[in-house]
C-alpha atoms as a PDB file:
ATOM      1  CA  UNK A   1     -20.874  26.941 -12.581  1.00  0.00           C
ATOM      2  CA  UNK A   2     -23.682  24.612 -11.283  1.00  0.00           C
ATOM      3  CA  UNK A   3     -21.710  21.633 -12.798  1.00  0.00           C
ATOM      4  CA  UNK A   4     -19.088  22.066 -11.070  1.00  0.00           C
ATOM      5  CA  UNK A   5     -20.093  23.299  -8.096  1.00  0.00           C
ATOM      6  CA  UNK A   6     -22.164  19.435  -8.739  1.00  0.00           C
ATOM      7  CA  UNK A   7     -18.623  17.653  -9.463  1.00  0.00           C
ATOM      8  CA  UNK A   8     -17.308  19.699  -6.311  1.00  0.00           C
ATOM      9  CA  UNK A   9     -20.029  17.542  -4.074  1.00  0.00           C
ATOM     10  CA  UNK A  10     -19.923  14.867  -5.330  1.00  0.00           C
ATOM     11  CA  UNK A  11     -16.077  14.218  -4.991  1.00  0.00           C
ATOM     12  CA  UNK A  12     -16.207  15.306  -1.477  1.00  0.00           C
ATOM     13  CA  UNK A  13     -19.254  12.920  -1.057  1.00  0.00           C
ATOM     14  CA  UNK A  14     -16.839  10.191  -2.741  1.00  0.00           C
ATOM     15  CA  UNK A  15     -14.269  11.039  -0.496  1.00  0.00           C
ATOM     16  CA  UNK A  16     -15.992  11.069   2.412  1.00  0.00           C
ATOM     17  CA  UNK A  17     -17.377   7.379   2.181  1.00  0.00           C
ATOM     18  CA  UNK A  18     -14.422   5.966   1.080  1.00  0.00           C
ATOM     19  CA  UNK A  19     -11.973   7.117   3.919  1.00  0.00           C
ATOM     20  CA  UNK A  20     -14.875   6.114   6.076  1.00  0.00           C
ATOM     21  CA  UNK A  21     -15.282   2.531   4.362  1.00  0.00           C
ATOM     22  CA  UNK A  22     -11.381   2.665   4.984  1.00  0.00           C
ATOM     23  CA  UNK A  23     -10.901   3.360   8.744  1.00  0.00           C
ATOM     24  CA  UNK A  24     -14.142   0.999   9.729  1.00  0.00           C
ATOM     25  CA  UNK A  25     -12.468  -1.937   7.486  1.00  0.00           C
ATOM     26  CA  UNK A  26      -9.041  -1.491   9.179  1.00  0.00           C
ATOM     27  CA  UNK A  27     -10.566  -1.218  12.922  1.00  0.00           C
ATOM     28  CA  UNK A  28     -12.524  -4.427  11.651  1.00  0.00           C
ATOM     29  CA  UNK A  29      -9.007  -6.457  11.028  1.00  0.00           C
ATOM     30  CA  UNK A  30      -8.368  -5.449  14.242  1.00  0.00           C
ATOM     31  CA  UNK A  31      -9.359  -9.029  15.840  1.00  0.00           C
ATOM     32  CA  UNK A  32      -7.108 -11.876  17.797  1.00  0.00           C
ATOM     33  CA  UNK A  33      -5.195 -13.586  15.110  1.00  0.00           C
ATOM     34  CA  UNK A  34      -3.483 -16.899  15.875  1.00  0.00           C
ATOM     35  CA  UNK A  35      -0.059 -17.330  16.932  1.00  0.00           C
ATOM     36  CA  UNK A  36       2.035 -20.007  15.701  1.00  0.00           C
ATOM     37  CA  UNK A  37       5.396 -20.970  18.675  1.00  0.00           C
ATOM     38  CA  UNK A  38       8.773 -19.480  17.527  1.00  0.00           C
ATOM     39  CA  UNK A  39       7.147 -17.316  14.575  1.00  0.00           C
ATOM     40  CA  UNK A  40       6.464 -13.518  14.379  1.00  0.00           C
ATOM     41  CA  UNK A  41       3.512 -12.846  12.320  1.00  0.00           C
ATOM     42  CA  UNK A  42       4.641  -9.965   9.714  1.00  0.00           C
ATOM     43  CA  UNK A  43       2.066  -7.177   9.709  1.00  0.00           C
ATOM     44  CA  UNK A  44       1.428  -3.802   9.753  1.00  0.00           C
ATOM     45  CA  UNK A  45       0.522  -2.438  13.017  1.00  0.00           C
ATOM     46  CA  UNK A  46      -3.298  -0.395  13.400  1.00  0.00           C
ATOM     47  CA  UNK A  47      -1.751   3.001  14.396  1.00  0.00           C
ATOM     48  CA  UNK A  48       0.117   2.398  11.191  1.00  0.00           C
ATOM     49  CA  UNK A  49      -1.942   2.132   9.013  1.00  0.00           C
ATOM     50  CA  UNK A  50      -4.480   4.652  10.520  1.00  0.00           C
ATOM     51  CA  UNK A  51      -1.715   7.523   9.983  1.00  0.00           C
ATOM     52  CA  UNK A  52      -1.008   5.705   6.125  1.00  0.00           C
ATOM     53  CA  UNK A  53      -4.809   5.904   5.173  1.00  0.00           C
ATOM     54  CA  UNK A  54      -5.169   9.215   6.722  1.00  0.00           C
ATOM     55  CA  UNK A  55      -2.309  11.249   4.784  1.00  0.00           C
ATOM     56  CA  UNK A  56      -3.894   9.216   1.811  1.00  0.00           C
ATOM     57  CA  UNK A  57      -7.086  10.661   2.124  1.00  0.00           C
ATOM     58  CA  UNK A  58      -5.190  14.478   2.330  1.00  0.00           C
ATOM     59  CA  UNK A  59      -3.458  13.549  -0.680  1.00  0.00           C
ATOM     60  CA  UNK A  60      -6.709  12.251  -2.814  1.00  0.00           C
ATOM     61  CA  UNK A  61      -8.872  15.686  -0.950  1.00  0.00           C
ATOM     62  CA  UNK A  62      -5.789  18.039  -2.558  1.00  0.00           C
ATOM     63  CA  UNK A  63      -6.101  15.987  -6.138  1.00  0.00           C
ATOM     64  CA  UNK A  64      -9.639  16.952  -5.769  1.00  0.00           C
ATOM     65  CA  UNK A  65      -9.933  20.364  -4.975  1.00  0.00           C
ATOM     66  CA  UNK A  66      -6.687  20.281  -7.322  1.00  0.00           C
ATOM     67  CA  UNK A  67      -9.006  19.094 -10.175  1.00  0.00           C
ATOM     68  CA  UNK A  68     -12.307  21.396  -9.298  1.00  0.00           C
ATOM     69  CA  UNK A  69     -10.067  24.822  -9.344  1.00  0.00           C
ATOM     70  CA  UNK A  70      -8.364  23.373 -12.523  1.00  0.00           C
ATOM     71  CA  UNK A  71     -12.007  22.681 -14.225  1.00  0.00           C
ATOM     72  CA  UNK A  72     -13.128  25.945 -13.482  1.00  0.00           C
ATOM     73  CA  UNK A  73      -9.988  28.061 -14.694  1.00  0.00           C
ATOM     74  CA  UNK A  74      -9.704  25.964 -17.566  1.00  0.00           C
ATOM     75  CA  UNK A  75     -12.967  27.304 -18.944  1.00  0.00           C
ATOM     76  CA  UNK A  76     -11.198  30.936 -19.273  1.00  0.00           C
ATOM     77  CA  UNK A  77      -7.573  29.796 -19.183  1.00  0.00           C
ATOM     78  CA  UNK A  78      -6.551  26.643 -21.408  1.00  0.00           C
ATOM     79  CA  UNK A  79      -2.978  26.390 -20.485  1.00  0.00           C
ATOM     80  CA  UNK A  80      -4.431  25.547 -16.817  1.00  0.00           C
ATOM     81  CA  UNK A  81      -5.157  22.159 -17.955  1.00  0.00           C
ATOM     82  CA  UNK A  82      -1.684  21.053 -17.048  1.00  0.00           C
ATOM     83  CA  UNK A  83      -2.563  20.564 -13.558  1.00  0.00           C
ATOM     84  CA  UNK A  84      -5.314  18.298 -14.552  1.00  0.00           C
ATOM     85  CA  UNK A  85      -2.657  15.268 -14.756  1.00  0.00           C
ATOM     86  CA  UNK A  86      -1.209  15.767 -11.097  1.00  0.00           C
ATOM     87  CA  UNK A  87      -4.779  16.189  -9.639  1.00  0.00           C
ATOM     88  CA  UNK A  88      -5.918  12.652 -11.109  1.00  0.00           C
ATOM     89  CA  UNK A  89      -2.600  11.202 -10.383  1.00  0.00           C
ATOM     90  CA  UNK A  90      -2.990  12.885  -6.692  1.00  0.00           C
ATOM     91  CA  UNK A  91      -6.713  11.243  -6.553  1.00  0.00           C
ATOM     92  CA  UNK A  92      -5.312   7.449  -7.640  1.00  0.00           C
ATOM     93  CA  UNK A  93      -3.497   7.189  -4.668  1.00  0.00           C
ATOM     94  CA  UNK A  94      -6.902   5.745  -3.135  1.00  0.00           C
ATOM     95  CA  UNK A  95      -6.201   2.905  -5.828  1.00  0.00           C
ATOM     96  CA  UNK A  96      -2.884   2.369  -4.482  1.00  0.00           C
ATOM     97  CA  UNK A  97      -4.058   2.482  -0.934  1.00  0.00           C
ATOM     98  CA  UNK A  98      -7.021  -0.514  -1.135  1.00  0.00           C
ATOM     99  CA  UNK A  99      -4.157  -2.085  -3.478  1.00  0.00           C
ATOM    100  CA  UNK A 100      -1.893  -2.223  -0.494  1.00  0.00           C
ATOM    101  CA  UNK A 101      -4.758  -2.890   1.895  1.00  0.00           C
ATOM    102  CA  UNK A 102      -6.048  -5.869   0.576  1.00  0.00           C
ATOM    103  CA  UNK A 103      -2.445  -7.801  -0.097  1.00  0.00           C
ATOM    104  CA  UNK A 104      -1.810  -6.794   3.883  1.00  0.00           C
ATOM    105  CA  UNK A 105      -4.782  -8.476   4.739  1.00  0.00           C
ATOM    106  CA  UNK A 106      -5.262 -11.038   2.476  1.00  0.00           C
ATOM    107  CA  UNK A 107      -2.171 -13.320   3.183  1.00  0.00           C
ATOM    108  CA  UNK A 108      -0.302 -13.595   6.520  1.00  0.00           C
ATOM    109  CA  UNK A 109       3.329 -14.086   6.483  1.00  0.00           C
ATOM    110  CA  UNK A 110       4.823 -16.046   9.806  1.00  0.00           C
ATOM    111  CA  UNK A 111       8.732 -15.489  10.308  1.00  0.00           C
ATOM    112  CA  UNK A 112      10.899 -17.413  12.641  1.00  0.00           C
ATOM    113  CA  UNK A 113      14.004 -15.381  13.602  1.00  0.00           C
ATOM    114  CA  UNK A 114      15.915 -17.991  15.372  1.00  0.00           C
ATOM    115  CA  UNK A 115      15.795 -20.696  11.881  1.00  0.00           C
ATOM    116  CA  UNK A 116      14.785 -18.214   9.454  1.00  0.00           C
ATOM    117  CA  UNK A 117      11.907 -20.236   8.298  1.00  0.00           C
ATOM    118  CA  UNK A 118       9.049 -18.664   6.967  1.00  0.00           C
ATOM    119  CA  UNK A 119       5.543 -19.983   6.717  1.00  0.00           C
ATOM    120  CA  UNK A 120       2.970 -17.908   4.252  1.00  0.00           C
ATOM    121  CA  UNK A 121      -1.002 -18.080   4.619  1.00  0.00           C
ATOM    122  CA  UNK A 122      -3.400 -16.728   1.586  1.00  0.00           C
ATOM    123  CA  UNK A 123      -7.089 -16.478   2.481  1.00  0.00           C
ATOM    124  CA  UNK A 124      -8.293 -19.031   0.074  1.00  0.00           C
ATOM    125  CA  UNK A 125      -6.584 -21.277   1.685  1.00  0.00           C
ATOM    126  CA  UNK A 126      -3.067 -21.985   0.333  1.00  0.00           C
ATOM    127  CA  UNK A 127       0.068 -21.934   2.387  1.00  0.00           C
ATOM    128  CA  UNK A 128       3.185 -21.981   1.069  1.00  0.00           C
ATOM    129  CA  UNK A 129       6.771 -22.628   3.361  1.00  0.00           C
ATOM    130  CA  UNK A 130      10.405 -21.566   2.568  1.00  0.00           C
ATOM    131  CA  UNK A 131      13.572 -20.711   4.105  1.00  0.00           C
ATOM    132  CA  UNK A 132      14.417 -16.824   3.973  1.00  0.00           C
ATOM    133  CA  UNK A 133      18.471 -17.564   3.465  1.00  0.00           C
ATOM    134  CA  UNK A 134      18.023 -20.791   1.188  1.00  0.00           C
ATOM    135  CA  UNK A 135      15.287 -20.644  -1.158  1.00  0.00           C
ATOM    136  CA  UNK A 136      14.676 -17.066  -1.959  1.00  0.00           C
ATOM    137  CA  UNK A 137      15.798 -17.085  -5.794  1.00  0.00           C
ATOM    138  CA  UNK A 138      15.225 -13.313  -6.973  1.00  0.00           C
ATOM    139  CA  UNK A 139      14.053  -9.765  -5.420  1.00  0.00           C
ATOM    140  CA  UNK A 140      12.824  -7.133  -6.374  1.00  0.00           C
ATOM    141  CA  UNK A 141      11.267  -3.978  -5.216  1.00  0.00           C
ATOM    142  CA  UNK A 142       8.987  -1.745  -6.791  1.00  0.00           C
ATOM    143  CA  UNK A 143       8.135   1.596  -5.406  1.00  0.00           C
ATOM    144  CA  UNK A 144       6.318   4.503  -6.496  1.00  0.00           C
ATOM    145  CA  UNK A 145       7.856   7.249  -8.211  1.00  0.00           C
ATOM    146  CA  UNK A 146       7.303   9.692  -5.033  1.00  0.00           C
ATOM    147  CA  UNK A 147       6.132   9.905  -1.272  1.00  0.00           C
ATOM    148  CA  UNK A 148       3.137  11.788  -0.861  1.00  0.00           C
ATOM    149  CA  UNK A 149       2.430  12.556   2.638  1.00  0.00           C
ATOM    150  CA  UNK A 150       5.379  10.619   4.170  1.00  0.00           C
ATOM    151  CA  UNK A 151       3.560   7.700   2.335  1.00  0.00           C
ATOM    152  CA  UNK A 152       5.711   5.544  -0.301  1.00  0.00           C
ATOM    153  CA  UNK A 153       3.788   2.467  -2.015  1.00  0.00           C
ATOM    154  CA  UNK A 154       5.294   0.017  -3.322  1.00  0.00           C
ATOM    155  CA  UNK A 155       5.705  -3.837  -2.881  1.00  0.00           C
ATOM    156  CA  UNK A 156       8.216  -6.514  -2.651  1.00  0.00           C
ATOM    157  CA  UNK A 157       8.601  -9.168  -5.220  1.00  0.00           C
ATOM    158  CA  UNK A 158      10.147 -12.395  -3.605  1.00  0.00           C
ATOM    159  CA  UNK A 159      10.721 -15.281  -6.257  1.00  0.00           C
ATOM    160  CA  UNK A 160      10.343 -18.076  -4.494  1.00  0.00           C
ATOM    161  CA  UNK A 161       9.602 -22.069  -6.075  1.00  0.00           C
ATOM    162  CA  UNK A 162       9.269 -19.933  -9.102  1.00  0.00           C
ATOM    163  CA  UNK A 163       5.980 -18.481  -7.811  1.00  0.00           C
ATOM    164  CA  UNK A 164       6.102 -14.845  -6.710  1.00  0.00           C
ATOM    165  CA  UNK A 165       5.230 -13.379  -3.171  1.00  0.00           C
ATOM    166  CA  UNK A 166       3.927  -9.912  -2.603  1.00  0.00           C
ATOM    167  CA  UNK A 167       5.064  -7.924  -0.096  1.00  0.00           C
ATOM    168  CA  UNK A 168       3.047  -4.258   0.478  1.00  0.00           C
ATOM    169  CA  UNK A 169       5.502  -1.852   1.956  1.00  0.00           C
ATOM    170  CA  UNK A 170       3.431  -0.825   4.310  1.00  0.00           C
ATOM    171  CA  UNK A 171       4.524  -4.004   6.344  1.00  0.00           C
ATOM    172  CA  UNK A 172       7.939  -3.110   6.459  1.00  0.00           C
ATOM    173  CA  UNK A 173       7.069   0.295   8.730  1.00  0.00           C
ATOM    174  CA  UNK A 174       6.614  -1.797  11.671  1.00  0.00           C
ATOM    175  CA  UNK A 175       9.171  -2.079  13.689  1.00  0.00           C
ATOM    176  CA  UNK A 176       8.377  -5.769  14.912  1.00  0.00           C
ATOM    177  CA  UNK A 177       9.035  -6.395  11.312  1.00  0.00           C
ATOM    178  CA  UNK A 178      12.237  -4.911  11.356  1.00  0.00           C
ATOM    179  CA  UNK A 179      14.246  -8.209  11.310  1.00  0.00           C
ATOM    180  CA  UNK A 180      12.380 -10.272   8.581  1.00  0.00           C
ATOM    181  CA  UNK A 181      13.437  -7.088   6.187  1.00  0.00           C
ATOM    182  CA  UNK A 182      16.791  -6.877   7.416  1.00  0.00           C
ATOM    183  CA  UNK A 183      17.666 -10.374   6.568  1.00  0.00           C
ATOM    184  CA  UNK A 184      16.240 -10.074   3.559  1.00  0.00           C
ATOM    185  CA  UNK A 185      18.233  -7.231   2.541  1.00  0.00           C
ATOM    186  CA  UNK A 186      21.785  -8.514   4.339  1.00  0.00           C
ATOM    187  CA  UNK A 187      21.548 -11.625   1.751  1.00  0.00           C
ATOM    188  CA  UNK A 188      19.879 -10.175  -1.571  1.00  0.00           C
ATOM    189  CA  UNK A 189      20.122  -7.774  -3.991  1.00  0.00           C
ATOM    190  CA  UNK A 190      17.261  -5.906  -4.253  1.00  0.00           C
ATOM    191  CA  UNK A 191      16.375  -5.307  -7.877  1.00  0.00           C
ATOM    192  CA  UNK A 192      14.795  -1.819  -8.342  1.00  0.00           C
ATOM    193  CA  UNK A 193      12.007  -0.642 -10.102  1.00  0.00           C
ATOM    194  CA  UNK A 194       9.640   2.684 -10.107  1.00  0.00           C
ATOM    195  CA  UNK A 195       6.414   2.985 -11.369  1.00  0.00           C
ATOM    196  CA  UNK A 196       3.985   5.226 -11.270  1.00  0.00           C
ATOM    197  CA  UNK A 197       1.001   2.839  -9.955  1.00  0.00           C
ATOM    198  CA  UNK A 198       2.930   0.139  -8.177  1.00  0.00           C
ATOM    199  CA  UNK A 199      -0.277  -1.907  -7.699  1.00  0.00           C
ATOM    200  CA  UNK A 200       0.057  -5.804  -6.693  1.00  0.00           C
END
């Protein structure tokens, strides 16, 4: 019982500094970015993301306490150890989450509404520019299997110059986005895909 009463801790310690790594390295994006004439920077917005990370971080505390009550009934009842699956699925969505989080912050994508140019920014130092109606060759869309929480992960895959462009779903919740996606989906089809770790 000690054990995992020990495991019990120590995921809730686990827990507890990762959320907390999370919400201090989202309010620490939260700085002036610069602004480029006629273009709309496409990004999430911070009370976005605060509510995405925070129903993550129920999601991951159920797959724990999920996996501690499945440990400890497992050691009288075998069968139990069906749920052990869904609790370590449940706890991967913190994977999914920094997956998400990092692509978001990593690159910045500048759209221009009125010529549909867009104009795409990688940290190390790349850019890349294309026009969303003329050279976007494939897309495809990749989502988890479920929502947990009201959250679905997932990314966009645009083809463009034969080099591929990630788009985290999380982006397309704000509403200032709402017109990149919607020309995007008025002149492509969207190849589907599920998965059960969409990760970038």
């Amino acid at each position: 019982m000690s054990k995992i009463l020990l495991i019990a801790i120590l995921l809730g310690v686990l827990i507890y500094f990762i959320s907390r790594r999370l919400m201090m390295s989202n309010k620490s994006t939260a700085v002036q970015r610069s602004t480029k004439q006629g273009f709309v920077l496409i990004e999430s917005s911070g009370p976005i993301l605060q509510r995405i990370i925070k129903n993550t971080i129920y999601t991951v505390a159920i797959g724990a306490i999920l996996f501690v009550i499945t440990i400890v009934l497992a050691m009288k009842v075998k069968i139990i150890l069906f749920a052990l699956p869904i609790s370590l699925y449940l706890m991967s969505q913190f994977f999914l989450l920094n997956n998400q989080l990092k692509y978001a912050k990593d690159q910045r994508i500048w759209f221009n509404p009125n010529t549909n140019d867009v104009q795409v920014e990688w940290l190390s130092g790349n850019r890349m520019g294309f026009n969303l109606l003329r050279d976007v060759q494939h897309v495809r869309a990749v989502r988890s299997v479920q929502k947990n929480r009201q959250v679905l992960f997932g990314y966009y895959e645009l083809t463009v110059q034969q080099q591929p462009i990630y788009i985290p779903f999380i982006i397309e919740d704000n509403q200032v986005n709402a017109g990149f996606f919607r020309t995007l989906k008025e002149n492509y089809p969207i190849d589907p895909k599920s998965s059960l770790f969409p990760i970038i």
